[in-house]
Protein backbone atom coordinates (compact mmCIF):
# COMPACT_ATOMS: atom_id res chain seq x y z
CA UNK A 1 122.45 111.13 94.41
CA UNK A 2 120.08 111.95 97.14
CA UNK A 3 121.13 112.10 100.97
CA UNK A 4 119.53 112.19 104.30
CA UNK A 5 115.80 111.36 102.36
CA UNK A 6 114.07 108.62 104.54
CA UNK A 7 114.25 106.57 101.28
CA UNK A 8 118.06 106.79 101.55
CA UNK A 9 117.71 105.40 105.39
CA UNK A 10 115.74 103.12 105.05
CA UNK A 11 117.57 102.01 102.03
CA UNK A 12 120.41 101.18 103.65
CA UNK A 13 118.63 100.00 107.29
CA UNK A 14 117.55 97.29 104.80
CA UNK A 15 120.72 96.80 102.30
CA UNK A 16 121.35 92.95 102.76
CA UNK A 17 124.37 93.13 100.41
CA UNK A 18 125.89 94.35 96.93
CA UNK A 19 125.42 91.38 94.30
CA UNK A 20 127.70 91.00 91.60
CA UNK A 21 125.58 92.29 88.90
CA UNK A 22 125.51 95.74 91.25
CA UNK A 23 122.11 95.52 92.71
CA UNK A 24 120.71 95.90 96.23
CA UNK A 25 119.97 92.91 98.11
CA UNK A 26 117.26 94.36 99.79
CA UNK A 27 115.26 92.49 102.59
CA UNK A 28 111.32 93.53 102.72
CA UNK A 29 109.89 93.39 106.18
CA UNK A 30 106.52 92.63 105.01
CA UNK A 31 104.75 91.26 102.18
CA UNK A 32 101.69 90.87 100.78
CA UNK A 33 100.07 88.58 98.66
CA UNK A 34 96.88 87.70 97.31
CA UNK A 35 94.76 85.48 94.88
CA UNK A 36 96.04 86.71 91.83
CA UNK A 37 99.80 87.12 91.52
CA UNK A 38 100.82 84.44 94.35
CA UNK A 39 99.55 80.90 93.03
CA UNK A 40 102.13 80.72 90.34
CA UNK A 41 105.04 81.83 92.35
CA UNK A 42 103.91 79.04 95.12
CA UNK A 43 104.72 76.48 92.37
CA UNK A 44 107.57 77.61 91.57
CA UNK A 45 108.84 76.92 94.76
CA UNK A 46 107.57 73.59 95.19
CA UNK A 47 109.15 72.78 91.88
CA UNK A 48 112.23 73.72 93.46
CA UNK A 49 111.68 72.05 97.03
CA UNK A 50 111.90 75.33 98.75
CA UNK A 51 109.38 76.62 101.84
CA UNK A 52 108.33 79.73 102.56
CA UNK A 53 111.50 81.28 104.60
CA UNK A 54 109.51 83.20 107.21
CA UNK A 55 105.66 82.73 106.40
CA UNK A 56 105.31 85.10 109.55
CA UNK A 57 106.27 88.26 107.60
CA UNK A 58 103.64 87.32 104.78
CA UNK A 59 100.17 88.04 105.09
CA UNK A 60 97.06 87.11 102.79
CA UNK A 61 93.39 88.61 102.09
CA UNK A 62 91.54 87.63 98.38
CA UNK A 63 90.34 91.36 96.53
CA UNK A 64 90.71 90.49 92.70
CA UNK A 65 88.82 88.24 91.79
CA UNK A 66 85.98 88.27 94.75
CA UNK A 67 82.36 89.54 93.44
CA UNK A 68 80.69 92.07 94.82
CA UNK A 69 77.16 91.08 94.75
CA UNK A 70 77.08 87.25 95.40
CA UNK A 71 79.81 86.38 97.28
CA UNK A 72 78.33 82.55 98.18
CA UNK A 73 80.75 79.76 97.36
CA UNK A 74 81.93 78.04 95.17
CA UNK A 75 81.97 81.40 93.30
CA UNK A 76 79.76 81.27 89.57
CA UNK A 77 82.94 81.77 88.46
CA UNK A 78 84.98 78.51 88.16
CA UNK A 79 88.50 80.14 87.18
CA UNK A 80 87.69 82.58 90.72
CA UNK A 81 86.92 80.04 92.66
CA UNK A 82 89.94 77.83 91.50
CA UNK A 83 92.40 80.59 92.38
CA UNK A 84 90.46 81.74 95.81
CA UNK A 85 91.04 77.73 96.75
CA UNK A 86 94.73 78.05 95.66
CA UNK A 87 95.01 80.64 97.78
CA UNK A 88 93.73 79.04 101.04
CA UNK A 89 95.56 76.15 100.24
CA UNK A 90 98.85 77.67 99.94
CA UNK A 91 98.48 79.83 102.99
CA UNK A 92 97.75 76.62 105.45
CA UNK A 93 100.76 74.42 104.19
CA UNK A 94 102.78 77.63 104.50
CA UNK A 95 100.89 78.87 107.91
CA UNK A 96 100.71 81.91 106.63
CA UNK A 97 97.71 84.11 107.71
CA UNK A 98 94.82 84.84 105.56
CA UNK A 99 92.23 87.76 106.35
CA UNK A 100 89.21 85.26 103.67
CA UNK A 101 85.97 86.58 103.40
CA UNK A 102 83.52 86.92 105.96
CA UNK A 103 87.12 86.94 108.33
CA UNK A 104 85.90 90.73 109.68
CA UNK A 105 89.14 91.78 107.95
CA UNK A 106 89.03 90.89 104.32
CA UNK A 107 89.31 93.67 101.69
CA UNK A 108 91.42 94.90 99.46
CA UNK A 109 95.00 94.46 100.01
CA UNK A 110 96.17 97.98 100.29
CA UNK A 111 93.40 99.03 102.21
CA UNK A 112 93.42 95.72 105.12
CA UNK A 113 97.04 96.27 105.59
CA UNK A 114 96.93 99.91 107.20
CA UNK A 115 94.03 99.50 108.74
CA UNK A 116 95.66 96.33 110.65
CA UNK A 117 98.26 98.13 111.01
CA UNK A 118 100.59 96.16 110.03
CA UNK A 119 102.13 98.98 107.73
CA UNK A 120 104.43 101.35 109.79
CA UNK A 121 106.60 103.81 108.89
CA UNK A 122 110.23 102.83 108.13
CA UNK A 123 109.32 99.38 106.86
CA UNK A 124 110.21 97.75 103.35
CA UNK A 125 106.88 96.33 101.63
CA UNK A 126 106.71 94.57 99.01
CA UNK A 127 103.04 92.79 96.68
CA UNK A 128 102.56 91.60 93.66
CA UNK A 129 100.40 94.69 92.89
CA UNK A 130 101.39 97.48 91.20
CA UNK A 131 99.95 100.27 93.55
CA UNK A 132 101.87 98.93 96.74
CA UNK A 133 103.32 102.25 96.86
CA UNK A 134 100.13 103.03 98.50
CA UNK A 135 101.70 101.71 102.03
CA UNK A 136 104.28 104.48 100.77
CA UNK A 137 101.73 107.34 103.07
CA UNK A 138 103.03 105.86 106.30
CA UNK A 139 106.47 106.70 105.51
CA UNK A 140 107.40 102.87 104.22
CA UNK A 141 108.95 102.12 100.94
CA UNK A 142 106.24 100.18 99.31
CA UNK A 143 107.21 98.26 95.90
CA UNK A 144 105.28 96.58 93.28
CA UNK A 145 106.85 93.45 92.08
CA UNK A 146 105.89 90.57 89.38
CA UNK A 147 105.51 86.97 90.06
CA UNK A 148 108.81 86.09 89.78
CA UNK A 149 109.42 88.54 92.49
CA UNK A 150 106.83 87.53 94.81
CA UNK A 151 108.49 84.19 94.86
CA UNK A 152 111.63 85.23 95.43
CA UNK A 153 110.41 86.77 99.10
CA UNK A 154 108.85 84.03 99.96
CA UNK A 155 111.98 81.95 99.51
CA UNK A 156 114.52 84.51 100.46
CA UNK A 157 112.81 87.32 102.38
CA UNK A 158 114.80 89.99 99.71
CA UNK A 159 114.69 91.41 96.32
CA UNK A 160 117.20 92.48 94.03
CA UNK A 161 116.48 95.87 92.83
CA UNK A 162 118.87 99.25 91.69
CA UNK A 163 118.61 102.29 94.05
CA UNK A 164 116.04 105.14 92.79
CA UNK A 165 117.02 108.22 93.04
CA UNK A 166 114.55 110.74 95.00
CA UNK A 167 112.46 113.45 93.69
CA UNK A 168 111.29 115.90 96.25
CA UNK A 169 107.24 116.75 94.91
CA UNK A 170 106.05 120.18 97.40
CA UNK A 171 102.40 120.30 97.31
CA UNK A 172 102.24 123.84 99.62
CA UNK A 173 98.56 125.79 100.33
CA UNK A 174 95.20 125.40 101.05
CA UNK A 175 93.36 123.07 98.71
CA UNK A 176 90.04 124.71 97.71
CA UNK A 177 86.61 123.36 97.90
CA UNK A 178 85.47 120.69 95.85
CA UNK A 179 89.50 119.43 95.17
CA UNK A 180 90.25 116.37 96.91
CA UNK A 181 93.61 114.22 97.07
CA UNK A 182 92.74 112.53 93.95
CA UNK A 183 92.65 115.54 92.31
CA UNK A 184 96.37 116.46 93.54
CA UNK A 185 97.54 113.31 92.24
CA UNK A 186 96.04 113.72 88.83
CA UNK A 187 97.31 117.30 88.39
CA UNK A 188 100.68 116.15 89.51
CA UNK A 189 100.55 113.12 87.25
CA UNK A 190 99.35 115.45 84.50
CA UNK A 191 102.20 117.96 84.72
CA UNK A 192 105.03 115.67 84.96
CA UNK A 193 103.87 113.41 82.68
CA UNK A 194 103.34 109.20 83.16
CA UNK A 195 106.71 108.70 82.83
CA UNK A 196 107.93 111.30 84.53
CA UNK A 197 109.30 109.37 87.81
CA UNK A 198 110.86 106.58 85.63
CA UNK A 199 114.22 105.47 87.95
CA UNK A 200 112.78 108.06 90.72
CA UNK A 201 111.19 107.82 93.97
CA UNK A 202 108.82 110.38 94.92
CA UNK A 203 108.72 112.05 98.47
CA UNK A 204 105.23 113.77 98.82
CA UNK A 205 105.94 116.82 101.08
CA UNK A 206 104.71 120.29 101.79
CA UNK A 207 101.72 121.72 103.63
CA UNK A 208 99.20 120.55 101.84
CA UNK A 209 99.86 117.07 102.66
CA UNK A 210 100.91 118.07 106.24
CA UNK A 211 97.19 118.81 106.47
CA UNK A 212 96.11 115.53 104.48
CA UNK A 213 94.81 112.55 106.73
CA UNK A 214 95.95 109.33 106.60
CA UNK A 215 93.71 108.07 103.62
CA UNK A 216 93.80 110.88 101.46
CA UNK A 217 98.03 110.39 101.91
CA UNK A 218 97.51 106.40 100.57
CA UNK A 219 95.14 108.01 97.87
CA UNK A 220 98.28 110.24 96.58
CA UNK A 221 100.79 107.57 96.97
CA UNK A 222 98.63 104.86 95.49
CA UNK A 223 99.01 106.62 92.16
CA UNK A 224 103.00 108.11 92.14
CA UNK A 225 102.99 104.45 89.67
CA UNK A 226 101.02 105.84 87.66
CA UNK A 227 103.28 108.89 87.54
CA UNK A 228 106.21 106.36 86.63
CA UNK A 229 107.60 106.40 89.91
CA UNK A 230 108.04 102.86 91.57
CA UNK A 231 107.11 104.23 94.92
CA UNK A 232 106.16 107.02 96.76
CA UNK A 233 106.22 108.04 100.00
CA UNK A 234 105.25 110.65 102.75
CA UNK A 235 107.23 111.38 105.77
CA UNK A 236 105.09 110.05 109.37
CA UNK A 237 104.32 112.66 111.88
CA UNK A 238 101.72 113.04 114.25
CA UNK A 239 98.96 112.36 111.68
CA UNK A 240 100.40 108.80 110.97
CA UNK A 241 100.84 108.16 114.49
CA UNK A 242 97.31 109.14 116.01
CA UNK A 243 95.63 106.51 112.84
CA UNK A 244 98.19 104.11 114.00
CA UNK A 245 97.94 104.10 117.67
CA UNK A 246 95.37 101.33 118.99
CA UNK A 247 95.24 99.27 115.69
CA UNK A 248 95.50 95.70 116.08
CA UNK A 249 99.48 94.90 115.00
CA UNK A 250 100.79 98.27 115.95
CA UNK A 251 102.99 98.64 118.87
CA UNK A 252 101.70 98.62 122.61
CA UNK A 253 102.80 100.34 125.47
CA UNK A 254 106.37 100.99 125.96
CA UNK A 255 106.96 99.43 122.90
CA UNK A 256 104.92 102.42 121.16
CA UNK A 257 106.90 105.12 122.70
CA UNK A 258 110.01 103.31 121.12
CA UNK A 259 108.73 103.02 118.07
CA UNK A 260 107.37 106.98 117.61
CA UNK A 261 110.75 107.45 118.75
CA UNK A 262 112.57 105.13 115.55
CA UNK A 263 110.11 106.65 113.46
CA UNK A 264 110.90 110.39 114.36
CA UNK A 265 114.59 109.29 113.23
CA UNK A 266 114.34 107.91 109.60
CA UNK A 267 112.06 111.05 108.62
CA UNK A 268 113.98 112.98 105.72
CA UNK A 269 116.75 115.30 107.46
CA UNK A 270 116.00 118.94 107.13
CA UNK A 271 119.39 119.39 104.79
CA UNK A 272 118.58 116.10 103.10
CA UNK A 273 119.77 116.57 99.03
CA UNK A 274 117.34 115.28 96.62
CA UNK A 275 118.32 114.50 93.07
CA UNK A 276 115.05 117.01 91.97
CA UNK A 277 112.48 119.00 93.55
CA UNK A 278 108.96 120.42 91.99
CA UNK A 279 107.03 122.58 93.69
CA UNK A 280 103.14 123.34 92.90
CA UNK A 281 101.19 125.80 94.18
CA UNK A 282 97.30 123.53 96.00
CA UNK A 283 95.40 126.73 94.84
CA UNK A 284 96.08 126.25 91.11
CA UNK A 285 94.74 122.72 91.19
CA UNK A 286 90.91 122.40 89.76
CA UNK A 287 88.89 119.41 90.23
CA UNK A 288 90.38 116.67 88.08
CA UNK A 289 89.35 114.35 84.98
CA UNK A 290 91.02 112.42 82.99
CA UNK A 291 89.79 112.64 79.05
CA UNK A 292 92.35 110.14 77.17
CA UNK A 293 93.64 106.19 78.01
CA UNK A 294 96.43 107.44 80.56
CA UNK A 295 95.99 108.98 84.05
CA UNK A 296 98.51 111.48 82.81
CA UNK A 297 95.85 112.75 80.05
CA UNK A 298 93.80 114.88 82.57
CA UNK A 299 92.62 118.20 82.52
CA UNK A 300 90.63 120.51 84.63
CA UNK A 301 86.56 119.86 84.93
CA UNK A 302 86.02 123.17 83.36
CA UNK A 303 88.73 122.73 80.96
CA UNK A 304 88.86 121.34 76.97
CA UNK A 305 90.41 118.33 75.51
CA UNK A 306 93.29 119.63 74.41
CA UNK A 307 94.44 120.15 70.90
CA UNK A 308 97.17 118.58 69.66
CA UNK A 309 99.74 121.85 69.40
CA UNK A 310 98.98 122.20 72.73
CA UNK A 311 100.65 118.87 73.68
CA UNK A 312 104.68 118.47 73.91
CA UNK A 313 105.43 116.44 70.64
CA UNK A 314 106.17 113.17 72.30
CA UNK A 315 102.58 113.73 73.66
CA UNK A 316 100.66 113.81 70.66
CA UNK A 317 100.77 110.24 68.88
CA UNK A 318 99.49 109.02 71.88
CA UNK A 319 96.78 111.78 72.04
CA UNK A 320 96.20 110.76 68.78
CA UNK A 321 94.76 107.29 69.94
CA UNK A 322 93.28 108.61 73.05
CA UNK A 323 90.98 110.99 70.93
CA UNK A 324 90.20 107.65 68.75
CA UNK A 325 89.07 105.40 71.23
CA UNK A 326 87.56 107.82 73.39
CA UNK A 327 85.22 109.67 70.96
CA UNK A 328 86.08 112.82 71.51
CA UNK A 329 87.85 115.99 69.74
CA UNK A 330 90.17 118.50 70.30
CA UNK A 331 88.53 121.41 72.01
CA UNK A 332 85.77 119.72 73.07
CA UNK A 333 84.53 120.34 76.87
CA UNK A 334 84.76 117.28 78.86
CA UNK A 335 82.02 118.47 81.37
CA UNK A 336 78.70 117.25 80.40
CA UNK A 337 80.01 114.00 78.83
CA UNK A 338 77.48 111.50 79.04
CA UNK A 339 78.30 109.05 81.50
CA UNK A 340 77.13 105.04 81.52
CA UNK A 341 78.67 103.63 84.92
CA UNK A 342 79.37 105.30 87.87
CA UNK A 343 82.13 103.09 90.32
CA UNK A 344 82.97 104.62 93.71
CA UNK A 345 85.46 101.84 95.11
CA UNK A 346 88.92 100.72 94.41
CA UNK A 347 92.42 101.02 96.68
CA UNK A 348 93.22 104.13 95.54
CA UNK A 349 89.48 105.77 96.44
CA UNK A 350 87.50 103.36 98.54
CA UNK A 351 88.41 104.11 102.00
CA UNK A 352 85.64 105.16 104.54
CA UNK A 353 86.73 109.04 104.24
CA UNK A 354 86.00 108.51 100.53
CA UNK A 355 82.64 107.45 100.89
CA UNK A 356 81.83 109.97 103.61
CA UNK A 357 82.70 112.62 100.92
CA UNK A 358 80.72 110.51 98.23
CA UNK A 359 77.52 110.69 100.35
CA UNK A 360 77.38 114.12 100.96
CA UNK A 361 76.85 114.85 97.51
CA UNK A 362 74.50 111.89 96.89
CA UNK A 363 72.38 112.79 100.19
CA UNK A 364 69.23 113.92 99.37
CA UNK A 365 69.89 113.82 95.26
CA UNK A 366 69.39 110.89 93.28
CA UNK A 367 71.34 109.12 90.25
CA UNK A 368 70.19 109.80 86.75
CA UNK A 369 67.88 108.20 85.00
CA UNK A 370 69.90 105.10 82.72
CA UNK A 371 72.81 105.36 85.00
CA UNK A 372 73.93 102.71 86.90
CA UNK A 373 75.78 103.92 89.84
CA UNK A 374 77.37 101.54 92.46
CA UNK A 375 79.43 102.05 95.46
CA UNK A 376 82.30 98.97 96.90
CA UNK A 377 83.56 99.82 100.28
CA UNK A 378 87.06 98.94 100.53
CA UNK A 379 87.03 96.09 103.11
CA UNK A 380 84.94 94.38 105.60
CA UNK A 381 86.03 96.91 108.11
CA UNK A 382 85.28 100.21 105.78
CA UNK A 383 81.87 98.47 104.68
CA UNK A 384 81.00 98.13 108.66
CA UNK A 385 81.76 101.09 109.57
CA UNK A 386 80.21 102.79 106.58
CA UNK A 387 77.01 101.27 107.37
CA UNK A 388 77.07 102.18 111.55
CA UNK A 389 77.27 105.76 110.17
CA UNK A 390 74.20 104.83 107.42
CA UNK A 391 75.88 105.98 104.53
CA UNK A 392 74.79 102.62 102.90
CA UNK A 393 71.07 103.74 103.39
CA UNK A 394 71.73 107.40 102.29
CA UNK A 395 73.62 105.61 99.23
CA UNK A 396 70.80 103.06 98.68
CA UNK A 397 67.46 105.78 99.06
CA UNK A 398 69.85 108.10 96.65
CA UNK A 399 69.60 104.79 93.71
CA UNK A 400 73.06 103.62 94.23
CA UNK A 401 74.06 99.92 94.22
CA UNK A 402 75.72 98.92 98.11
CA UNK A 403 77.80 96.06 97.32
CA UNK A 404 80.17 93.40 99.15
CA UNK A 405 84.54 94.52 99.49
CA UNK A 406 86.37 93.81 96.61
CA UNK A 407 88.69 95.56 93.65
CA UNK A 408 85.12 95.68 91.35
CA UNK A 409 85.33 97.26 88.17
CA UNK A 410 89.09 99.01 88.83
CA UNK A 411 90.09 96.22 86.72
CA UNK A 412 87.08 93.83 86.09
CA UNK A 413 88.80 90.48 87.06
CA UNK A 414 85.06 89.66 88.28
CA UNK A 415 81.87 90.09 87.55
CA UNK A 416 81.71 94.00 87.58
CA UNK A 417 82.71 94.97 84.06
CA UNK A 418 81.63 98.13 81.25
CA UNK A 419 79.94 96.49 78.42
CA UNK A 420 80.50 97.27 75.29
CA UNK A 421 81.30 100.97 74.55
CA UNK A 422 80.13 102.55 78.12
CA UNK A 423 81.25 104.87 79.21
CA UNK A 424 82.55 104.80 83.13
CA UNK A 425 83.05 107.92 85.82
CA UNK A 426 85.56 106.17 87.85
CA UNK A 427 87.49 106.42 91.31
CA UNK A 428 89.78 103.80 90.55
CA UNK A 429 93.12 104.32 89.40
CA UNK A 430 94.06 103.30 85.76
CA UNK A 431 92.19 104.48 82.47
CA UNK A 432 93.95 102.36 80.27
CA UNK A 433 91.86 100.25 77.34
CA UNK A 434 90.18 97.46 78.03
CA UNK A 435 90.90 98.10 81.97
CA UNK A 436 87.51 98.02 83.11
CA UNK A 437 85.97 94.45 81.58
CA UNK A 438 85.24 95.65 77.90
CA UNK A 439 87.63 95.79 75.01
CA UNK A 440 86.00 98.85 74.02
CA UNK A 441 84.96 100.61 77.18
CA UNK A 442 85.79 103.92 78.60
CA UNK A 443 86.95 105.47 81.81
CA UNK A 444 86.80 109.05 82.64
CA UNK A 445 88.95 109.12 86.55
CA UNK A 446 87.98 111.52 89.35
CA UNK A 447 87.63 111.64 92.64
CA UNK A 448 84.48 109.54 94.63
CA UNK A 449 82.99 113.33 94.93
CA UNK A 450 83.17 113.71 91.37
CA UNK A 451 81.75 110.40 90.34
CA UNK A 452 78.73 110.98 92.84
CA UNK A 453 78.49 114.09 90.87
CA UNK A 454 78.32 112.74 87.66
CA UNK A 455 75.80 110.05 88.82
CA UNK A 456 73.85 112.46 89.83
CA UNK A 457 73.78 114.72 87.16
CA UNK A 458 73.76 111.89 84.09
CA UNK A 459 77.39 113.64 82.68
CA UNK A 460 80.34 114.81 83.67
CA UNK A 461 79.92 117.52 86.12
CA UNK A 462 81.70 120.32 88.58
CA UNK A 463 81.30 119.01 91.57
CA UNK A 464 81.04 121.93 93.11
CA UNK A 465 78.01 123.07 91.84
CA UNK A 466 76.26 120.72 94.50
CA UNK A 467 78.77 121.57 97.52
C-alpha cells in the first residue's frame, strides 16, 4: 500500500475510526450540495428527526437545473423551479449558506467553491456530484458521493468509505501548441482506459503540471472519474497558493503564513511509495477528440477511428456500439466531421482561462453557417470578469450565443439540449448516450479551443491551423 502520498496524510488526519465492517470513518471538512442530489437526502433526515450536524461546513449554489437564457422566476420549467425552491428552503431551516442566482457568486458548484476559496489544500470534500474530484487540483481529496451519502454528512459530518490505493500519473515536458489540459486528460484517460483507476487514487505530478495554473489543474482532476479513479489530486505549491491568497474564505494574515506552512507538510514525501506509477511523455500528446460514447474512446485530431484489431479485446464490444450510435467506421478520419452544436461551458472547461483561450480563436473568425455555437461562463464571477475583458462582445460579433452560469448542455437537465441526432463539439466532460438532452444525440469532447475551432470551421478541425 502506498506511504508518505498526501492522500495517505490526509487520510489518516481525517480517520474518525475503524467500523466493524472495516471501513474508514472518515470526516469531510466541507461539503457541497446543490439542487439536484440534496432535496431527497433532506427528507430523509426529517423522516428520521435528525438536523443538519454542523450546517456551517455545508455550503449551497443551484447549477443543474438553472437555464441559461431566461433565468426569470418561477423558472418555465415547473419540475426546476420546484427543486430550486427545495433548495432555498432547506438551506434557511438548516442556516446553511446559499450562493442563489443573481447572489454575485452563483455558478457551478465546482467552479464557486475555488474561486471562494473555500477549497484548500489538505481538506476532505465531499458533493453529490460525480466530478468533485475537481477540488482534487488544490491538493484536497475531493469525493463524489450518492444521495444516500450526502445525507449521511449532513447528519454525521463523515462517510464510510475503503482506503484507495494511490497511483502516481507523471505528466513530464513541454506541452506543444494547440494541446491544452483537456487534452492531457483525454490522452491519459485514453491510454489507461475508463476503468483503469477503479479502487485507485490518482496523484497528478510531473512538470507539466508544475507549469499548469490553477484551472487547467481542476480541468485534469475534474475528469480522473472519468478515468475510474474516485479522486484525483495534485500536490499545492506556490501556484495554488498565489490563486488562493486574497480570496474571500482563505486565510488572512498570520493565519495565512500558518496555513502555507500546514500545507507545505501534507505534500507527498519525496520517498513516498505508491502502489503504481505511469509516466507519459507532454510532447507525444496531440490535440484530443473523443470519437465513441466513453471519454476513454479518444484519439488524436489527425488520427482515425480505430479498427477493431486495433483495440485490446475487452475494448471492442463496446467499440462495437460506439461505431453504431455514432455513425461512423473503422478507419474513418474524425477531422472534418460535421458538427451541429458547439458548447463551450461546463465544470470541467468553463473557467475564465478557458474562455480566454476560446476567444482567441473565435476573434476575428466567425461560426459556420447552420451551426449553433454558444458559450456558458462558469459562474457569476467568471461571466463578470469575462465580460470586463470583452470576450462576451468578441464572442457575440464572432456569432456565438453569451448566455447566463449554469451546467447547460454537459448534461441537459435544462433547457439546453441536442435534438434529435445532432451532433455536439463539446467541452464538457462525459460523452455517454443520451448525456446531452437527446436519446439519440452525439458528443464529440475537446478542449474550449477545439470546439471554437470546430464552430468555426462547420467540422471537426486541428485547432492549430488557426493558432
Amino acid at each position: 500500500m502506498s506511504k508518505g502520498t498526501l492522500f495517505d496524510k490526509v487520510w489518516d488526519l481525517h480517520t474518525v475510526g475503524t467500523l466493524p465492517s472495516g471501513l474508514t470513518q472518515l470526516f469531510i471538512g466541507l461539503h457541497l450540495i446543490h439542487e439536484v442530489t440534496s432535496p431527497q437526502a433532506f427528507a430523509m433526515l426529517r423522516e428520521r428527526g435528525l438536523k443538519v450536524l454542523f450546517p456551517e461546513r455545508t455550503v449551497a449554489t443551484v447549477d443543474h437545473i438553472v437555464p441559461t437564457e431566461n433565468q426569470a422566476r418561477p423558472f418555465a420549467d415547473n419540475l426546476a423551479e420546484e427543486m430550486i425552491q427545495a433548495l432555498e428552503n432547506n438551506c434557511q431551516e438548516n442556516n446553511i449558506t446559499f450562493y442563489n442566482i443573481g447572489s454575485g457568486s452563483q455558478g457551478i458548484v465546482h467552479v464557486i467553491a475555488p474561486e471562494l476559496g473555500l477549497t484548500q489544500p489538505g481538506m476532505t470534500i465531499a458533493c453529490g456530484d460525480s466530478h468533485t474530484s475537481s477540488h482534487g487540483a488544490f491538493g484536497a481529496i475531493a469525493f463524489g458521493i450518492g444521495t444516500s451519502q450526502v445525507r449521511d454528512v449532513l447528519a454525521s459530518q463523515t462517510l464510510a468509505l475503503s482506503k484507495l490505493k494511490v497511483r502516481k500519473i507523471e505528466v513530464n515536458g513541454n506541452l506543444n501548441p494547440g494541446v491544452y489540459a483537456k487534452d492531457v486528460i483525454l490522452h491519459i484517460i485514453r491510454t489507461l482506459g475508463v476503468k483503469g483507476g477503479v479502487g485507485y487514487g490518482y496523484e497528478f505530478a510531473g512538470t507539466t503540471f508544475e507549469q499548469m495554473n490553477m484551472e487547467e489543474r481542476m480541468t485534469v482532476c475534474n475528469m480522473a472519474i472519468e478515468g475510474g479513479a474516485r479522486c484525483g489530486y495534485v500536490n499545492p505549491d506556490r501556484v495554488t497558493y498565489d490563486y488562493l491568497k486574497g480570496r474571500d474564505f482563505a486565510p488572512k494574515d498570520a493565519d495565512w503564513d500558518k496555513a502555507v506552512a500546514w500545507w507545505e507538510s501534507i505534500k507527498s514525501d519525496a520517498d513516498a511509495q505508491y502502489d503504481d506509477v505511469v509516466v507519459f511523455d507532454a510532447a507525444e500528446i496531440p490535440p484530443t477528440v473523443t470519437w465513441g460514447i466513453t471519454p476513454g474512446q479518444g484519439i488524436g485530431v489527425n488520427q482515425s477511428v480505430p479498427q477493431p484489431e486495433e483495440l485490446l479485446e475487452e475494448d471492442r464490444f463496446i467499440a462495437e456500439e460506439a461505431y453504431r450510435y455514432m455513425d461512423l467506421y473503422p478507419g474513418q478520419p474524425i477531422k472534418g466531421t460535421k458538427i451541429d452544436v458547439c458548447f463551450i461551458g461546463s465544470c470541467t472547461n468553463g473557467r475564465i482561462s478557458d474562455l480566454r483561450e476560446a476567444a482567441k480563436i473565435a476573434k476575428g473568425r466567425h461560426v459556420a453557417e447552420g451551426i449553433k455555437a454558444f458559450v456558458v461562463p462558469g459562474s457569476e464571477r467568471v461571466k463578470e470578469e469575462a465580460e470586463a475583458e470583452g470576450l462576451d462582445k468578441i464572442f457575440q460579433e464572432a456569432g456565438f450565443e453569451w448566455r447566463e452560469p449554469g451546467c447547460s448542455m454537459c448534461l441537459a437537465m435544462n433547457p439546453d439540449k441536442l435534438q434529435g441526432r445532432q451532433i455536439s463539439a463539446s467541452s464538457s466532460n462525459r460523452n455517454f448516450k443520451g448525456r446531452q438532452g437527446s436519446s439519440s444525440g452525439r458528443t464529440l469532447l475537446m478542449s474550449p479551443a477545439m470546439v471554437a475551432t470546430a464552430a468555426i470551421k462547420g467540422e471537426v478541425s486541428d485547432v492549430r491551423e488557426l493558432l
